[in-house]
Protein backbone atom coordinates (compact mmCIF):
# COMPACT_ATOMS: atom_id res chain seq x y z
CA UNK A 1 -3.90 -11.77 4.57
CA UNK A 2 -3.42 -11.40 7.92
CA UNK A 3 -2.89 -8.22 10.71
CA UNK A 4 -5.60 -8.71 13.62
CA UNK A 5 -5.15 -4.80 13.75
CA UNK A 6 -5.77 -1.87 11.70
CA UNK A 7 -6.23 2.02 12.21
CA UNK A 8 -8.76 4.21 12.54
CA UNK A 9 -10.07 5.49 8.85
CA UNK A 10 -13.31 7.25 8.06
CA UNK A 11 -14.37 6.16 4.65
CA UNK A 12 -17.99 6.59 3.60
CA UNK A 13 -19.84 5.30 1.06
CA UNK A 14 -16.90 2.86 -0.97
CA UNK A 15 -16.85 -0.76 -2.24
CA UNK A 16 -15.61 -3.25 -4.70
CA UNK A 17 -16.83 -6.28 -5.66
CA UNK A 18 -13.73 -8.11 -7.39
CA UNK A 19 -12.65 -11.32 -8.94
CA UNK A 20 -8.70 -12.32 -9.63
CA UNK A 21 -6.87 -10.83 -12.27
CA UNK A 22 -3.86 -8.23 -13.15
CA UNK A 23 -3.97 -4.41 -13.23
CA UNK A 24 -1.73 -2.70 -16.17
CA UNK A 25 -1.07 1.25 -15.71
CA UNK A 26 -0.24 0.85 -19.79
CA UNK A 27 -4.08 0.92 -20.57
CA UNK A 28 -5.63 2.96 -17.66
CA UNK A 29 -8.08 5.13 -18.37
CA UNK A 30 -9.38 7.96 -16.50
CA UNK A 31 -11.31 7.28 -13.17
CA UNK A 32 -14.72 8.54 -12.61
CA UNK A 33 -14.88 11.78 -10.65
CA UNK A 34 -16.92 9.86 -7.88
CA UNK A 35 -17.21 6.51 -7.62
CA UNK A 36 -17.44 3.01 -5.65
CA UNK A 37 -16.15 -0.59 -6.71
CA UNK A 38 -17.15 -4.04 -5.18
CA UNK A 39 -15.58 -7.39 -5.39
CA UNK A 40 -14.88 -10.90 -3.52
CA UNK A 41 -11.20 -11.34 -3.69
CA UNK A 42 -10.24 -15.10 -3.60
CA UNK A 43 -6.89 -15.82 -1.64
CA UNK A 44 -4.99 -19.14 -1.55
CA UNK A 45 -6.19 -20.57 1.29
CA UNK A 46 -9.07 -20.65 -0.09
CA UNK A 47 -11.37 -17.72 1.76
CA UNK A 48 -12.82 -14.95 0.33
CA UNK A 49 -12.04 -11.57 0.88
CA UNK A 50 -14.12 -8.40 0.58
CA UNK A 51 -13.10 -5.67 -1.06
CA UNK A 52 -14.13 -1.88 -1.58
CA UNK A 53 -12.22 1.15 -3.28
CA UNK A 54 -13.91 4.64 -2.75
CA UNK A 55 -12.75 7.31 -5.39
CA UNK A 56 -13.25 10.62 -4.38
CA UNK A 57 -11.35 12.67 -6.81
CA UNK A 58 -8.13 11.74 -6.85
CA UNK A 59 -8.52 10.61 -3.07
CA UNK A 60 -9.23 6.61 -2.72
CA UNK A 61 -9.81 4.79 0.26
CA UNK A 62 -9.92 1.04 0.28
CA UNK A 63 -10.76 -1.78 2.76
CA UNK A 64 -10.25 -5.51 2.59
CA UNK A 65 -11.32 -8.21 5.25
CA UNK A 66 -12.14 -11.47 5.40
CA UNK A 67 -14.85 -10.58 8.08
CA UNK A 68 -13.40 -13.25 10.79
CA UNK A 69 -10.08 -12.34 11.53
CA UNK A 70 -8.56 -10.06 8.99
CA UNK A 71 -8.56 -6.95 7.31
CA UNK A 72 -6.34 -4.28 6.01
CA UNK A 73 -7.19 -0.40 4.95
CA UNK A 74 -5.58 1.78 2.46
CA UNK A 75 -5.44 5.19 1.60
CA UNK A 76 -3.61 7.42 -1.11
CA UNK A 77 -4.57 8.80 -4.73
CA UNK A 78 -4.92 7.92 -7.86
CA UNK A 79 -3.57 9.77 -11.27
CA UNK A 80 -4.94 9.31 -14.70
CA UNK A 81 -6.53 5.75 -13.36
CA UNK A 82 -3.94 4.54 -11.70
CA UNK A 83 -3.43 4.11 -7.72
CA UNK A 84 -0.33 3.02 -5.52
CA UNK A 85 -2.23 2.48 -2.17
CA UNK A 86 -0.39 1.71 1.09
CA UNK A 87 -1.43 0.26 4.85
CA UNK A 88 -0.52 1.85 8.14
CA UNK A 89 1.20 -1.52 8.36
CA UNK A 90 3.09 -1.35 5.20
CA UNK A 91 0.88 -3.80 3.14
CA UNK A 92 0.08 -2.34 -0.53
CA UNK A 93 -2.57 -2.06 -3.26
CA UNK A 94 -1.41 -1.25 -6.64
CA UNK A 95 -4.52 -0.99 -9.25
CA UNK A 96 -5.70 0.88 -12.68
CA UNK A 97 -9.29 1.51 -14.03
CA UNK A 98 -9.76 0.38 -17.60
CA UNK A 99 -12.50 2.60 -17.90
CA UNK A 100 -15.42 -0.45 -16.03
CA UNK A 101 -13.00 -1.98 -13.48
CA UNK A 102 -10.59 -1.53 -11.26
CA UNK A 103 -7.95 -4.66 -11.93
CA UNK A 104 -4.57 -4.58 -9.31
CA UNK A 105 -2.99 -6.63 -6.37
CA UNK A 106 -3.01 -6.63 -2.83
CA UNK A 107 0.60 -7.59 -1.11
CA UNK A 108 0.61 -8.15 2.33
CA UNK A 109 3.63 -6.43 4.55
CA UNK A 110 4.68 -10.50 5.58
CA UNK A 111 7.08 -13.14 4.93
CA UNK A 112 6.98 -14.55 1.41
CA UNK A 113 3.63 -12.98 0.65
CA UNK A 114 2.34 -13.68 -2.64
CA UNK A 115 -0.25 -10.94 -4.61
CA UNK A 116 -3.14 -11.02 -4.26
CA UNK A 117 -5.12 -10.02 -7.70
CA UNK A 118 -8.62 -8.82 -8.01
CA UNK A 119 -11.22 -6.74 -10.51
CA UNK A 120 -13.10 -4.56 -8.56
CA UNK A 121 -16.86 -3.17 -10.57
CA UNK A 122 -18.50 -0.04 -10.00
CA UNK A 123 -21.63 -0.39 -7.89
CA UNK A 124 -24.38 1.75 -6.87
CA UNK A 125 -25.17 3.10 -3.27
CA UNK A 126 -26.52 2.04 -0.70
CA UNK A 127 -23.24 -0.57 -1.70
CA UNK A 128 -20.13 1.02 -0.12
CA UNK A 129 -17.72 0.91 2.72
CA UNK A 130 -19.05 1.64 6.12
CA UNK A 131 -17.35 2.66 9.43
CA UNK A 132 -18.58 3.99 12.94
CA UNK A 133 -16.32 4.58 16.28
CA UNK A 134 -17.19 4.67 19.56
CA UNK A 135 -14.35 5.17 22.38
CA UNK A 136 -11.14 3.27 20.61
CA UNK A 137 -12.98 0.77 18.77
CA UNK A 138 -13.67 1.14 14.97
CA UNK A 139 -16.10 -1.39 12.82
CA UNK A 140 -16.03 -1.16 8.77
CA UNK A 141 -18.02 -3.07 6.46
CA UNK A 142 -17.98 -3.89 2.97
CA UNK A 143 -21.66 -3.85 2.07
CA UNK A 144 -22.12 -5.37 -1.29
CA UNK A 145 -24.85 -4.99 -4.09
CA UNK A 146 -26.45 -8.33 -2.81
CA UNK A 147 -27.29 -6.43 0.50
CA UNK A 148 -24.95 -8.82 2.21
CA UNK A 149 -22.17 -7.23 4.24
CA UNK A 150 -18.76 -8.25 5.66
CA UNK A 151 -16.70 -6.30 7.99
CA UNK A 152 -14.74 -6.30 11.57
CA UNK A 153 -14.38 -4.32 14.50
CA UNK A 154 -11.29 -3.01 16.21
CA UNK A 155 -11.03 -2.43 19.99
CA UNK A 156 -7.43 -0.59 19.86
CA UNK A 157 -7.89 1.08 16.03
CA UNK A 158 -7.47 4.59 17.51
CA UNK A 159 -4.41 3.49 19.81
CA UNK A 160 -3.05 1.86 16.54
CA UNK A 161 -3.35 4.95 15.14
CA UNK A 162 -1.39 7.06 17.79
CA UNK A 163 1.20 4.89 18.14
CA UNK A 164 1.86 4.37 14.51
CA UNK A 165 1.75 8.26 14.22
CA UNK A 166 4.55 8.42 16.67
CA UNK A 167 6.38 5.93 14.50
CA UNK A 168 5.91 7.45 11.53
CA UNK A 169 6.96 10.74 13.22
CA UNK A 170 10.11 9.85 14.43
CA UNK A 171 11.01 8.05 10.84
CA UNK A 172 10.45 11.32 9.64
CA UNK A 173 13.27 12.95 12.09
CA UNK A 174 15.25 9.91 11.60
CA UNK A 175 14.96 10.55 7.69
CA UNK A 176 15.73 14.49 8.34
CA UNK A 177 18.84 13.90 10.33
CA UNK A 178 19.90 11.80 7.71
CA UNK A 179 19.10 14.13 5.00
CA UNK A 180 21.21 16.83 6.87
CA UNK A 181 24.13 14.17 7.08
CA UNK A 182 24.06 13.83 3.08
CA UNK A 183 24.35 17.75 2.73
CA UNK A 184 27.29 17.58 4.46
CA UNK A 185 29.46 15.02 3.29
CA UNK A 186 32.98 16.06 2.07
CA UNK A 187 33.13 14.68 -0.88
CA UNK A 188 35.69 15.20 -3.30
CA UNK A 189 36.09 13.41 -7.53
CA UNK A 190 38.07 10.19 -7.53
CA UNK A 191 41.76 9.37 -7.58
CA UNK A 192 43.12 8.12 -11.26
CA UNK A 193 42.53 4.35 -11.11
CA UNK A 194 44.85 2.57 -13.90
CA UNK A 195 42.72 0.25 -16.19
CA UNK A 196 44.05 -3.20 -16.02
CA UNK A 197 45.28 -3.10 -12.66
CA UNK A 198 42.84 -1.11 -11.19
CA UNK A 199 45.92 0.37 -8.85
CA UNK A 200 44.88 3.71 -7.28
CA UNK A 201 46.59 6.35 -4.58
CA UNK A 202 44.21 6.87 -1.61
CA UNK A 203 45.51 9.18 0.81
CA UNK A 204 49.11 8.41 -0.46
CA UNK A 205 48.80 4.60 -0.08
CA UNK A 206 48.36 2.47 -3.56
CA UNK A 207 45.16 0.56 -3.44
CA UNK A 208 43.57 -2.39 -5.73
CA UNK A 209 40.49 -1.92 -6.26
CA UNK A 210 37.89 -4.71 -6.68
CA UNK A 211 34.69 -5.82 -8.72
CA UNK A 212 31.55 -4.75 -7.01
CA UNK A 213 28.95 -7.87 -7.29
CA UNK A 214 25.73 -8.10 -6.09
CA UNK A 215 25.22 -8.07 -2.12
CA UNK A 216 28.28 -6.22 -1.68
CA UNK A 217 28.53 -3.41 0.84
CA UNK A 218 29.82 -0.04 -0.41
């Protein structure tokens, strides 16, 4: 994993303690109304990741970090045990609950990023995910059942914040103005193409038409 950066999220009380392996939505179960899940993630460089989920409901918060120079915080819902998580910076968790863990991946928004997999077990407070601000900065922990805890602190988490806000906000007029653009299109059924030929009449000039293949612009 790796973003040096992260945004400001206040998540109370979550963790997951988790070892490698795959999450199937086929066999989810139903999460618990409340709940917290712990686990050390193993990546292929060989560190260790921390990792909490907090289910509140069908709100879940999540944190990962490496607790030197990584970490990465998600936030959606879940439905019927199953969660689709995403990062301010575009990294994603995908996970389901087969009724003791949590079993998904972790894909980091980077070149040729490979999955991370994990199975994440309910704990018991005081385990959890911790956070505190002061000014911009923001520090979050994963505190694990052992009492031992992992976490990093981010000077600029609340600028972060802003200016991904802004970002996200003017994606959303982008996607509006584009939306508007699609309503009105003049659009009108397609000429009589002859199979075999594949000769058409486009605004009174006779046109071949082509194969589409993969790549192609349309």
């Amino acid at each position: 994993m790796r973003h040096k950066r992260l945004t400001v999220f206040a998540a109370a009380g979550a963790v997951i303690a988790a070892t490698a392996l795959g999450a199937s939505s086929a066999t989810a179960l139903a999460m618990p109304q409340s709940g917290t899940f712990v686990a050390d993630m193993a990546e292929p460089d060989g560190n260790t990741m921390a990792l909490g989920i907090a289910v509140e409901g069908e709100m879940v918060t999540a944190y990962a970090t490496d607790g030197t120079s990584d970490e990465a915080v998600f936030m959606g819902t879940q439905s019927n045990g199953t969660m689709t998580l995403n990062s301010p910076y575009q990294d994603q968790l995908t996970a389901s609950f087969d009724g003791s863990n949590v079993n998904g991946t972790i894909t980091m928004n980077e070149p040729n990023a490979q999955p991370h997999n994990f199975s994440a077990s309910l704990v018991s407070a005081p385990a959890g995910i911790y956070t505190a601000a002061a000014g911009d900065s923001r520090t979050t922990w994963v505190v694990k059942p052992n009492q031992t805890m992992v976490g990093m602190m981010m000077p600029n988490s609340k600028r972060d914040r802003e200016v991904i806000d802004q970002i996200n906000a003017e994606q959303q007029e982008f996607k509006d103005k584009v939306r508007q653009m699609r309503l009105e299109r003049q659009m009108q059924p397609a000429p009589q193409m002859t199979y075999g030929t594949w000769q058409t009449t486009m605004n009174g000039t006779t046109m071949t038409a082509v194969p589409v293949t993969g790549g192609m612009t349309l």
